[in-house]
C-alpha atoms as a PDB file:
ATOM      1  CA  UNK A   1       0.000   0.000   0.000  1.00  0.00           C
ATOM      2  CA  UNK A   2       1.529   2.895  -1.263  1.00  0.00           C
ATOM      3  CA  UNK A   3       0.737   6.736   0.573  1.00  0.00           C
ATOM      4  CA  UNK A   4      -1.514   7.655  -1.858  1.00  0.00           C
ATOM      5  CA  UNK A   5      -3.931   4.646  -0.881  1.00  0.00           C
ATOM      6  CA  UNK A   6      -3.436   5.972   2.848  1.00  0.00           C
ATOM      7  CA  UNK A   7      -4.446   9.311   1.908  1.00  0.00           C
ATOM      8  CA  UNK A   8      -7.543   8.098   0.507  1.00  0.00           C
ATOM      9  CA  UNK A   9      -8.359   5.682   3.145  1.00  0.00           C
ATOM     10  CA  UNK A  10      -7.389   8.286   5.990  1.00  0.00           C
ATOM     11  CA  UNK A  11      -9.894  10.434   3.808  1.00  0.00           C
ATOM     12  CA  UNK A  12     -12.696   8.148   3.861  1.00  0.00           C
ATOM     13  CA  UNK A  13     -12.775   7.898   7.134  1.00  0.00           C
ATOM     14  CA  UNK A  14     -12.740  10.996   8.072  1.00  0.00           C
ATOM     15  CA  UNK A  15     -15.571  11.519   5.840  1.00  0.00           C
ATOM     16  CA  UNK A  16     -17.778   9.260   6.840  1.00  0.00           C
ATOM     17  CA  UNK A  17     -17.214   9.525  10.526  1.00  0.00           C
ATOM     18  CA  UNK A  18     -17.806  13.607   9.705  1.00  0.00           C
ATOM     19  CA  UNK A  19     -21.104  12.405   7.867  1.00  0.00           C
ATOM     20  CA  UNK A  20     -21.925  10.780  11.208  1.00  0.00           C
ATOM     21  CA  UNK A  21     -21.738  13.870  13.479  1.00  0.00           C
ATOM     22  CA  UNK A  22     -23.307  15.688  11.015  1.00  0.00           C
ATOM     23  CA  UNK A  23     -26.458  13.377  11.077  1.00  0.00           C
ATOM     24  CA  UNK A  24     -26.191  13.371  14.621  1.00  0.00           C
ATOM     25  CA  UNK A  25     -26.468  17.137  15.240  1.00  0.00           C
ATOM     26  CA  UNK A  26     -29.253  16.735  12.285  1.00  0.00           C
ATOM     27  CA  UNK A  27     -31.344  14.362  14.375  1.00  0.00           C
ATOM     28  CA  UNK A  28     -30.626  16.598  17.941  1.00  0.00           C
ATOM     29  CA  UNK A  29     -31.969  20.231  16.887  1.00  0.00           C
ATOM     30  CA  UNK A  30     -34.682  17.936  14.763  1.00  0.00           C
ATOM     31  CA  UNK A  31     -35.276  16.632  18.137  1.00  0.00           C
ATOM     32  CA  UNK A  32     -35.671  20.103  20.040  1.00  0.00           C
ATOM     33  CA  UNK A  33     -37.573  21.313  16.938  1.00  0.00           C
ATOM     34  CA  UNK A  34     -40.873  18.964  17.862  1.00  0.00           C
ATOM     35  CA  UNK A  35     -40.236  19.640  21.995  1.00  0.00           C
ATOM     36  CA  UNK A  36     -42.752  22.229  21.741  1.00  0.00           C
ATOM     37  CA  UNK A  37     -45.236  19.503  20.760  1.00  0.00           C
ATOM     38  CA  UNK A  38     -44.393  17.188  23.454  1.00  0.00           C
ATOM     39  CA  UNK A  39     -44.574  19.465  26.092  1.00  0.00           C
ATOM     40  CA  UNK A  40     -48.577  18.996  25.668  1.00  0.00           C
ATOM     41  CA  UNK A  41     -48.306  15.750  26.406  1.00  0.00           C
ATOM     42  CA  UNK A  42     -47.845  16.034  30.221  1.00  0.00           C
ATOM     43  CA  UNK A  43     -48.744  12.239  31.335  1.00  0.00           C
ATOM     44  CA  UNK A  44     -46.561  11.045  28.744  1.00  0.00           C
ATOM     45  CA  UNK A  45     -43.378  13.081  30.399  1.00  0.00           C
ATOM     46  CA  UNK A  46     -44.456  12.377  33.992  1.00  0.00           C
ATOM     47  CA  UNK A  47     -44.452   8.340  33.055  1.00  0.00           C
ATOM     48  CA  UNK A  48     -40.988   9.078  31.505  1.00  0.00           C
ATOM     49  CA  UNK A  49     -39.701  10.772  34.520  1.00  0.00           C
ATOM     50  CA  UNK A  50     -41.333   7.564  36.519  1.00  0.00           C
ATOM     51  CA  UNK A  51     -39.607   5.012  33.984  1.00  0.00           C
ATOM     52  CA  UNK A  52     -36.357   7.125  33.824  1.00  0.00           C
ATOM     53  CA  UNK A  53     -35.807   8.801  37.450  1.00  0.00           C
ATOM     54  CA  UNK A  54     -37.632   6.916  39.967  1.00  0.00           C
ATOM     55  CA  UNK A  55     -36.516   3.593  38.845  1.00  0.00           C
ATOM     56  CA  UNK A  56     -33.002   4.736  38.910  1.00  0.00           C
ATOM     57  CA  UNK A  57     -33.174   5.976  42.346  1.00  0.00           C
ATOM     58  CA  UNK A  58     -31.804   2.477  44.017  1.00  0.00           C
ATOM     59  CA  UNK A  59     -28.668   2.545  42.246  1.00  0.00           C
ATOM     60  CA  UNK A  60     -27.741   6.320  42.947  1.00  0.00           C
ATOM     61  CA  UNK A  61     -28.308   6.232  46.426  1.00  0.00           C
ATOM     62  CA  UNK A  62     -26.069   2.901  47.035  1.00  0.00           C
ATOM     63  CA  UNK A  63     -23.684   4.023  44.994  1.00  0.00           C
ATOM     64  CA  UNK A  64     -23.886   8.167  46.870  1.00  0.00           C
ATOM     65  CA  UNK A  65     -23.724   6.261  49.723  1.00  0.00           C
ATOM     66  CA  UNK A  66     -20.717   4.273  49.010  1.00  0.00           C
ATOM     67  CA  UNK A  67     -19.097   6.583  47.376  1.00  0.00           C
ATOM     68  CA  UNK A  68     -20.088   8.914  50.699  1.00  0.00           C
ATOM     69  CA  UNK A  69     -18.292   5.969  52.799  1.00  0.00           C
ATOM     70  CA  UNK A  70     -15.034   6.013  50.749  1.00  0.00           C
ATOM     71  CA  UNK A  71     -14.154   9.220  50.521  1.00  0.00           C
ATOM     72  CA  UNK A  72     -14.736  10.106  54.268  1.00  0.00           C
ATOM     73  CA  UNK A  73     -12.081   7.399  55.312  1.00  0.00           C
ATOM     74  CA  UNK A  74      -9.649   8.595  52.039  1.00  0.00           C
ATOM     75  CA  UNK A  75      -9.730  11.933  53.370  1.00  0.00           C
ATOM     76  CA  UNK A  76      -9.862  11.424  56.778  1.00  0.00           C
ATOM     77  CA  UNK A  77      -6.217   9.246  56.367  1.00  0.00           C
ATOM     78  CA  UNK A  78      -4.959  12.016  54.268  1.00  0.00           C
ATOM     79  CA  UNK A  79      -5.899  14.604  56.196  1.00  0.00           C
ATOM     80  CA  UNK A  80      -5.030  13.278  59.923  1.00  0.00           C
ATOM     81  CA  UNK A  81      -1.332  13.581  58.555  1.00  0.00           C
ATOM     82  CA  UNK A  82      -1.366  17.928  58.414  1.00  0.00           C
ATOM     83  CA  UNK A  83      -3.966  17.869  61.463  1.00  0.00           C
ATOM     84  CA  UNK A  84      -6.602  19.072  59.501  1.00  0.00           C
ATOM     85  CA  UNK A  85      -9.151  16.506  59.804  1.00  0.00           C
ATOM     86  CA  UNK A  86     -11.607  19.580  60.635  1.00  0.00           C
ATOM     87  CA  UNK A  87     -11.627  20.490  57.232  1.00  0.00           C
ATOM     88  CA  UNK A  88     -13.488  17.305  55.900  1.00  0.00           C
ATOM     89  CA  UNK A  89     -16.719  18.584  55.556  1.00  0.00           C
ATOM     90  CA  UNK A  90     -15.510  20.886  53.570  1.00  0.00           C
ATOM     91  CA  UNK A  91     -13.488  18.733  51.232  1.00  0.00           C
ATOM     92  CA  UNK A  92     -16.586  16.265  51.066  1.00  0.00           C
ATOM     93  CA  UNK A  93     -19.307  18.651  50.165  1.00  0.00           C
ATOM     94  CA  UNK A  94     -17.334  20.163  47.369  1.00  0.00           C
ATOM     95  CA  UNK A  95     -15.863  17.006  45.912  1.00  0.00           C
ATOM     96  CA  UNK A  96     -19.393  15.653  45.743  1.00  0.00           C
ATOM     97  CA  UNK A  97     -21.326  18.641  44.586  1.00  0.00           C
ATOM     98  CA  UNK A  98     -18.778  19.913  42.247  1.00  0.00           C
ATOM     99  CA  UNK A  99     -17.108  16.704  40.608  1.00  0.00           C
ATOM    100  CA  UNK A 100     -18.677  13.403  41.982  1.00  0.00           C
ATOM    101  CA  UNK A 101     -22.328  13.682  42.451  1.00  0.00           C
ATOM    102  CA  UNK A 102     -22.482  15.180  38.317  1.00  0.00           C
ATOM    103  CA  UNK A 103     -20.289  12.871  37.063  1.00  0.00           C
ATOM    104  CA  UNK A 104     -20.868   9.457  38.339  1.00  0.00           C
ATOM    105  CA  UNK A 105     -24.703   9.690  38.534  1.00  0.00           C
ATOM    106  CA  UNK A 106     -24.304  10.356  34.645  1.00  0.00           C
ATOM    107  CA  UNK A 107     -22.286   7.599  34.466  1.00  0.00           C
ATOM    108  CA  UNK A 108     -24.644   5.296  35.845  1.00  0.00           C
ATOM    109  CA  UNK A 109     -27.566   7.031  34.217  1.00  0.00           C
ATOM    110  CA  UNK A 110     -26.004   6.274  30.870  1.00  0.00           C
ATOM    111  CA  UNK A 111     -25.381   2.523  32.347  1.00  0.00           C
ATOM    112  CA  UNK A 112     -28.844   1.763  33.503  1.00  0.00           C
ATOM    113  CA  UNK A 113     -31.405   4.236  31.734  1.00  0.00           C
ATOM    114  CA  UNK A 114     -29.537   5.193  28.763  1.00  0.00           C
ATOM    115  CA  UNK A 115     -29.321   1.084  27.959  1.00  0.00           C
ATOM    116  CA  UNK A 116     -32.696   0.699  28.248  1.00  0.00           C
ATOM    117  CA  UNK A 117     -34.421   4.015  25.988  1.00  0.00           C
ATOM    118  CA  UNK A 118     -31.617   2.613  23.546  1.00  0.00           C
ATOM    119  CA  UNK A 119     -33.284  -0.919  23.823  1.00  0.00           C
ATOM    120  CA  UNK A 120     -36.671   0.452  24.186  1.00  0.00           C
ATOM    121  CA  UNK A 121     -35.964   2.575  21.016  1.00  0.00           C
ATOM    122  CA  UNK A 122     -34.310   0.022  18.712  1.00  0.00           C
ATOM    123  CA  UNK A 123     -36.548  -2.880  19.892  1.00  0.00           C
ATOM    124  CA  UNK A 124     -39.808  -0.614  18.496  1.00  0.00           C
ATOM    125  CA  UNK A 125     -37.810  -0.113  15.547  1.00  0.00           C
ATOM    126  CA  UNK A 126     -37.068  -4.065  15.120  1.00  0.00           C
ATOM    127  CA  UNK A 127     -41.048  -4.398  15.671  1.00  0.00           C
ATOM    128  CA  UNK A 128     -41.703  -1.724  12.735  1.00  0.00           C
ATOM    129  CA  UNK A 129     -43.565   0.203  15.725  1.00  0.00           C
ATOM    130  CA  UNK A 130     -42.136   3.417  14.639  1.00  0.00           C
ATOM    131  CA  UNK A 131     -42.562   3.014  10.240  1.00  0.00           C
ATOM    132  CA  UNK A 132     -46.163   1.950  11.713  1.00  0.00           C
ATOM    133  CA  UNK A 133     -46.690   5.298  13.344  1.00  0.00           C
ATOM    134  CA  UNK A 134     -45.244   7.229  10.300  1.00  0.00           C
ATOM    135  CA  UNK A 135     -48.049   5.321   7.948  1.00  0.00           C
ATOM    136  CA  UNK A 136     -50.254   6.782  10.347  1.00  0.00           C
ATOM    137  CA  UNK A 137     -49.073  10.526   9.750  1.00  0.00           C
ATOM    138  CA  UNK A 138     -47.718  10.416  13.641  1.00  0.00           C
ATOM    139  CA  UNK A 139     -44.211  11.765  14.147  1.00  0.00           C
ATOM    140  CA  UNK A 140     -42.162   9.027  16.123  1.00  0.00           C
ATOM    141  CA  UNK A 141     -39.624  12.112  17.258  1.00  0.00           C
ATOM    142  CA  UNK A 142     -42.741  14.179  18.863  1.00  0.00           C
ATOM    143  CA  UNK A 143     -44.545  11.184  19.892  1.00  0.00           C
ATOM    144  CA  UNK A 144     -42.205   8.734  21.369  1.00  0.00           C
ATOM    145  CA  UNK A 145     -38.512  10.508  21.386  1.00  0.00           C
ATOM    146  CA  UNK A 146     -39.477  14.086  22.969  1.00  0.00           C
ATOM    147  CA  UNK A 147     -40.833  12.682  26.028  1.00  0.00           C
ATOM    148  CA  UNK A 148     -38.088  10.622  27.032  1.00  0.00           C
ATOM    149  CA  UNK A 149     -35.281  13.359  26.150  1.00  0.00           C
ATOM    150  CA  UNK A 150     -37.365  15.746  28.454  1.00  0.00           C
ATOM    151  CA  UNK A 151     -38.007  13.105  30.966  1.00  0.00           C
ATOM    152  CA  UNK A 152     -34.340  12.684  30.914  1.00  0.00           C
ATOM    153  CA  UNK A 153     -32.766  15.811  31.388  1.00  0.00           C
ATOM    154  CA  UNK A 154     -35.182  16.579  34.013  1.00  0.00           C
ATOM    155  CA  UNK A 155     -34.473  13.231  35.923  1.00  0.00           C
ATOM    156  CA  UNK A 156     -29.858  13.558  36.159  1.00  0.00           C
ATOM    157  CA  UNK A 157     -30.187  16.756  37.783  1.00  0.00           C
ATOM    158  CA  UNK A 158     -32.225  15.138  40.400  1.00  0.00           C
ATOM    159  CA  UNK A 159     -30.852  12.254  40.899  1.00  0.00           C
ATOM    160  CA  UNK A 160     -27.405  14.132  41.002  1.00  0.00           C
ATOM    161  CA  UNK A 161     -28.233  16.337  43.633  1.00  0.00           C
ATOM    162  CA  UNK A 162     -29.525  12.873  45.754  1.00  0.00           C
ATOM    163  CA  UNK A 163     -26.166  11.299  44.579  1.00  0.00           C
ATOM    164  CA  UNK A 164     -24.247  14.221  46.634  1.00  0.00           C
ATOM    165  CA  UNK A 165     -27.110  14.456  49.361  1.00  0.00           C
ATOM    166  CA  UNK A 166     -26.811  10.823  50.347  1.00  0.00           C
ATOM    167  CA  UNK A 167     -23.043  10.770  49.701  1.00  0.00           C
ATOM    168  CA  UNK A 168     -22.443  13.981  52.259  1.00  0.00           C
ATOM    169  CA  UNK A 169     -24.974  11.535  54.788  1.00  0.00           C
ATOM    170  CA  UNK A 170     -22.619   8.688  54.015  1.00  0.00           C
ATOM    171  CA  UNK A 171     -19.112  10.991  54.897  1.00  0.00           C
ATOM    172  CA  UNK A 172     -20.783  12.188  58.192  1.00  0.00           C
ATOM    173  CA  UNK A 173     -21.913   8.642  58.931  1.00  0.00           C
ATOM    174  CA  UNK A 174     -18.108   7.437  58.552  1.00  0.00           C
ATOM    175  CA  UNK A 175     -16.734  10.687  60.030  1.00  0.00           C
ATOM    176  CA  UNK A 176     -18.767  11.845  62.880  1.00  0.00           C
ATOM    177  CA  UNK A 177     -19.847   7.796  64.206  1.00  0.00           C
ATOM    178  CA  UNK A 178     -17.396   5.781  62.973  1.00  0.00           C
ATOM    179  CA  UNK A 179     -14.140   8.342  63.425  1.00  0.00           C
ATOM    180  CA  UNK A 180     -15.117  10.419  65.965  1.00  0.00           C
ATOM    181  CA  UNK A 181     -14.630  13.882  64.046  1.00  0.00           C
ATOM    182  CA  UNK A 182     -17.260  16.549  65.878  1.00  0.00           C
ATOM    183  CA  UNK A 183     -20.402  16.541  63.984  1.00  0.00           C
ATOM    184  CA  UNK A 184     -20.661  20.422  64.820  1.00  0.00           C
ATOM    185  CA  UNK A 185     -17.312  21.732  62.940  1.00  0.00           C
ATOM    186  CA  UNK A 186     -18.417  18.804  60.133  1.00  0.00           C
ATOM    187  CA  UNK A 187     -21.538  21.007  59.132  1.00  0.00           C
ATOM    188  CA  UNK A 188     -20.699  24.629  60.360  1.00  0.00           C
ATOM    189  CA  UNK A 189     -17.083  24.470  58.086  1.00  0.00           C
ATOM    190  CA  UNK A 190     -19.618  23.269  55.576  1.00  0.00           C
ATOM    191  CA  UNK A 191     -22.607  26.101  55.605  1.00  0.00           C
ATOM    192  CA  UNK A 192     -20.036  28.624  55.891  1.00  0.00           C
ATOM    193  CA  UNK A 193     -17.465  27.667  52.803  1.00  0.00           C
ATOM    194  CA  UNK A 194     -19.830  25.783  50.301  1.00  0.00           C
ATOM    195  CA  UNK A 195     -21.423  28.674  48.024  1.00  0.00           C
ATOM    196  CA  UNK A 196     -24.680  28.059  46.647  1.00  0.00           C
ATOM    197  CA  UNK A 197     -24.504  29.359  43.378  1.00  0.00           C
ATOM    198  CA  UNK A 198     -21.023  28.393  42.570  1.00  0.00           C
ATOM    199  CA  UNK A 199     -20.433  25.201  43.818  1.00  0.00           C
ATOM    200  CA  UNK A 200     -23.805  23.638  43.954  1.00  0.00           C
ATOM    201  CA  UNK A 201     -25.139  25.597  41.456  1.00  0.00           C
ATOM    202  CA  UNK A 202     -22.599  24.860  38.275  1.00  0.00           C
ATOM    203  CA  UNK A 203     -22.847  21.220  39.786  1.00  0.00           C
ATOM    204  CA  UNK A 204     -26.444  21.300  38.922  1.00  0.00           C
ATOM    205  CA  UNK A 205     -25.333  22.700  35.506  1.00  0.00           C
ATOM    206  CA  UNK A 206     -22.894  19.935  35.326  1.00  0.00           C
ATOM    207  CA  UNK A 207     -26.127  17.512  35.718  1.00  0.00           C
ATOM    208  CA  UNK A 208     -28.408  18.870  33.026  1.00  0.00           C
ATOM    209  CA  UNK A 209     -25.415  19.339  30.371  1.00  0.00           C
ATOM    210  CA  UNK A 210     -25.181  15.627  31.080  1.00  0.00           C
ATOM    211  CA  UNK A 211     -28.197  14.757  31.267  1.00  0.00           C
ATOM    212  CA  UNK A 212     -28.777  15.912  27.801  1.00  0.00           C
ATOM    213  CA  UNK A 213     -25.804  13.788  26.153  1.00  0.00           C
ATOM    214  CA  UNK A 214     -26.710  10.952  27.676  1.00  0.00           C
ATOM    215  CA  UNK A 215     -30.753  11.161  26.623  1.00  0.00           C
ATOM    216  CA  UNK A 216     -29.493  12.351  23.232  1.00  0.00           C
ATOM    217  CA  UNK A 217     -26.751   9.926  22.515  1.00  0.00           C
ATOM    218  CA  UNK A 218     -29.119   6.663  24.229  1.00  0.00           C
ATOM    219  CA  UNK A 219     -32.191   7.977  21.739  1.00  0.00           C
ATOM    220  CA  UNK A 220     -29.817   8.235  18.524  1.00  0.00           C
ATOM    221  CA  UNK A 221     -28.275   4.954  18.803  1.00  0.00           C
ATOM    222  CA  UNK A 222     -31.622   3.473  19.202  1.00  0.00           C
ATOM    223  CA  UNK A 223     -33.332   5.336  16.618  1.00  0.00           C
ATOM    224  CA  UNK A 224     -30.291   4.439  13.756  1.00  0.00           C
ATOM    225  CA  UNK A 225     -29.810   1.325  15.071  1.00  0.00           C
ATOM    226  CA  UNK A 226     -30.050  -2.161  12.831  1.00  0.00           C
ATOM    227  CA  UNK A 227     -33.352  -3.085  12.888  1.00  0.00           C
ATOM    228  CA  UNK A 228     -31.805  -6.466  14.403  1.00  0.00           C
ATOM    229  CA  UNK A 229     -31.175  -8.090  17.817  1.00  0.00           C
ATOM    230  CA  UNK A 230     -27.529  -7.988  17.415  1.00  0.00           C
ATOM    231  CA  UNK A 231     -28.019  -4.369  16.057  1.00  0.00           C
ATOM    232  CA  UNK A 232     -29.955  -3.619  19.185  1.00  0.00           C
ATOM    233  CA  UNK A 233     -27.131  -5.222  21.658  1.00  0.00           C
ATOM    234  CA  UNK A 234     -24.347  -3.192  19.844  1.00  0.00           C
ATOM    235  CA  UNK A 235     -26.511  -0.089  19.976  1.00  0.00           C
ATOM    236  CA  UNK A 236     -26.579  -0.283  23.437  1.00  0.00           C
ATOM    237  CA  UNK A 237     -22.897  -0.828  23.967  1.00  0.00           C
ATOM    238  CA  UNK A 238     -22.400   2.228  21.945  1.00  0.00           C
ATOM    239  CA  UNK A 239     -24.924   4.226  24.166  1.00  0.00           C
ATOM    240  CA  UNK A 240     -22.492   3.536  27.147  1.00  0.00           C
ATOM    241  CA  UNK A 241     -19.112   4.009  25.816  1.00  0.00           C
ATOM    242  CA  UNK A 242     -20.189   6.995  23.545  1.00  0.00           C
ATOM    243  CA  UNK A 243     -21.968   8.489  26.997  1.00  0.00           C
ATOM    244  CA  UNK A 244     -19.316   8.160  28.711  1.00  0.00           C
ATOM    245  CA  UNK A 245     -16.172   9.834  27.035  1.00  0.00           C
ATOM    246  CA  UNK A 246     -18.151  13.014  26.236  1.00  0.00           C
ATOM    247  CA  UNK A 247     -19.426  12.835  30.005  1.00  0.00           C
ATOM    248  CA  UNK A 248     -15.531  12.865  30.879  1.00  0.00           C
ATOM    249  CA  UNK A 249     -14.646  15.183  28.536  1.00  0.00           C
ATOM    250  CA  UNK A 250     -16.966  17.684  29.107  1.00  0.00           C
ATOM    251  CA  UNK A 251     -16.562  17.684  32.399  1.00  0.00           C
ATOM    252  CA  UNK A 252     -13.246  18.782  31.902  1.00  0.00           C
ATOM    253  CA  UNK A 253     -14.363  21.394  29.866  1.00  0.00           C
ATOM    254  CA  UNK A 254     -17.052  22.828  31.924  1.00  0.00           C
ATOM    255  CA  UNK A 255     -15.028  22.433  35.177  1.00  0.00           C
ATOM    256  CA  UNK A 256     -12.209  24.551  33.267  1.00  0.00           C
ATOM    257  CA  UNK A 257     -15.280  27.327  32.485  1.00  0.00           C
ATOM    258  CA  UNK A 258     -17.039  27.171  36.205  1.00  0.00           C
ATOM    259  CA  UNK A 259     -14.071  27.234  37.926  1.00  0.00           C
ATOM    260  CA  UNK A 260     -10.986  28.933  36.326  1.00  0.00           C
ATOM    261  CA  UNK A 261     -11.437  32.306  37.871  1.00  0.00           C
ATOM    262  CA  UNK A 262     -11.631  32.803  42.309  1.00  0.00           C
END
């Protein structure tokens, strides 16, 4: 293979994988152009935020409370070595509102409820549900897709503030019964430092951000997946890993915009 043939292969994929991202953004602001017709349908957005959010809530709060556990006992054997153990409340709060609480309740959104509107999608697909509907003059985006994106990015911010609520109730479980820190420096350190807007705010703008990827990348894969059951399994596998790294990386980006400046 000479470099001529590796230009033109190098070319060709570039192409085609900048034909993908092209369809993709297609099929998102097609997506928020038909939200204004979904937002009539209430009950169908309150069943999504049921299917999506509450049935979700099991795994965030184990894991917020593991993850709670953890980092009280990390911290608290980093921090006995400087003597400045009173500071974990501090360290806890912000760690979970700013960084953990976003970041791995999207990651386990996109594991459990991304998988299954990806599935959900592509199995309606496989059962010609959705070229049924378009027969019938009904558009499958405003119908069955708008719903679910707005039940989902209504569902990470909540279920990312519970992430950090029941991780902070975790830390001063570890800390304050276990350890022996004083509960009253644990929360006072904690009202007094943690700002609302900044730190618990952006964290909430961490969520949503997320929370739309995640809906939007779990609806795409189902809705341009194989109309197969293999094509359904890979489109699911795609929903997770393709959730994840722009999760990550945005939350590199958006932590570099929140907080860059005091």
């Amino acid at each position: 293979m000479n470099a001529l043939d590796r230009l033109q292969r190098l070319g060709a994929f570039a192409l085609e994988h900048l034909r993908g991202w092209g369809h993709a953004a297609y099929f998102f602001f097609d997506l928020l152009r038909v939200l204004p017709q979904s937002l009539r349908r209430f009950g169908l957005i309150v069943d999504q935020i049921y299917a999506i959010g509450n049935r979700s809530l099991i795994i965030i709060c184990a894991s917020g409370l593991a993850v709670g556990f953890v980092l009280a006992l990390q911290m608290y054997y980093a921090l006995v070595t400087f003597g400045a153990t009173e500071t974990m409340g501090l360290i806890v709060n912000l760690a979970l509102v700013r960084e953990l609480g976003p970041v791995v309740a999207a990651l386990l959104f996109a594991g459990r409820a991304g998988t299954s509107l990806t599935a959900e999608i592509g199995l309606m697909k496989a059962g010609e549900q959705i070229s049924a509907m378009e027969l019938m003059a009904i558009d499958p985006r405003a119908r069955v897709l708008a719903p679910r994106f707005i039940g989902g990015i209504i569902s990470l911010p909540i279920l990312a503030i519970l992430f950090s609520a029941v991780g902070i109730i975790g830390a001063w479980i570890v800390a304050v019964l276990l350890i022996g820190v004083d509960s009253g420096n644990f929360w006072s350190i904690m009202q007094t430092r943690v700002d609302v807007l900044r730190d618990v705010g952006n964290g909430v703008v961490k969520a949503f951000v997320f929370g739309v990827i995640c809906t939007v990348v779990a609806l795409y894969q189902g809705y341009e997946t194989e109309a197969t059951p293999e094509g359904v399994a890979y489109a699911t596998t795609r929903t997770v890993v393709i959730s994840s790294l722009w999760v990550l990386g945005m939350d590199f980006v958006l932590t570099a915009l929140m907080f860059s400046t005091p």
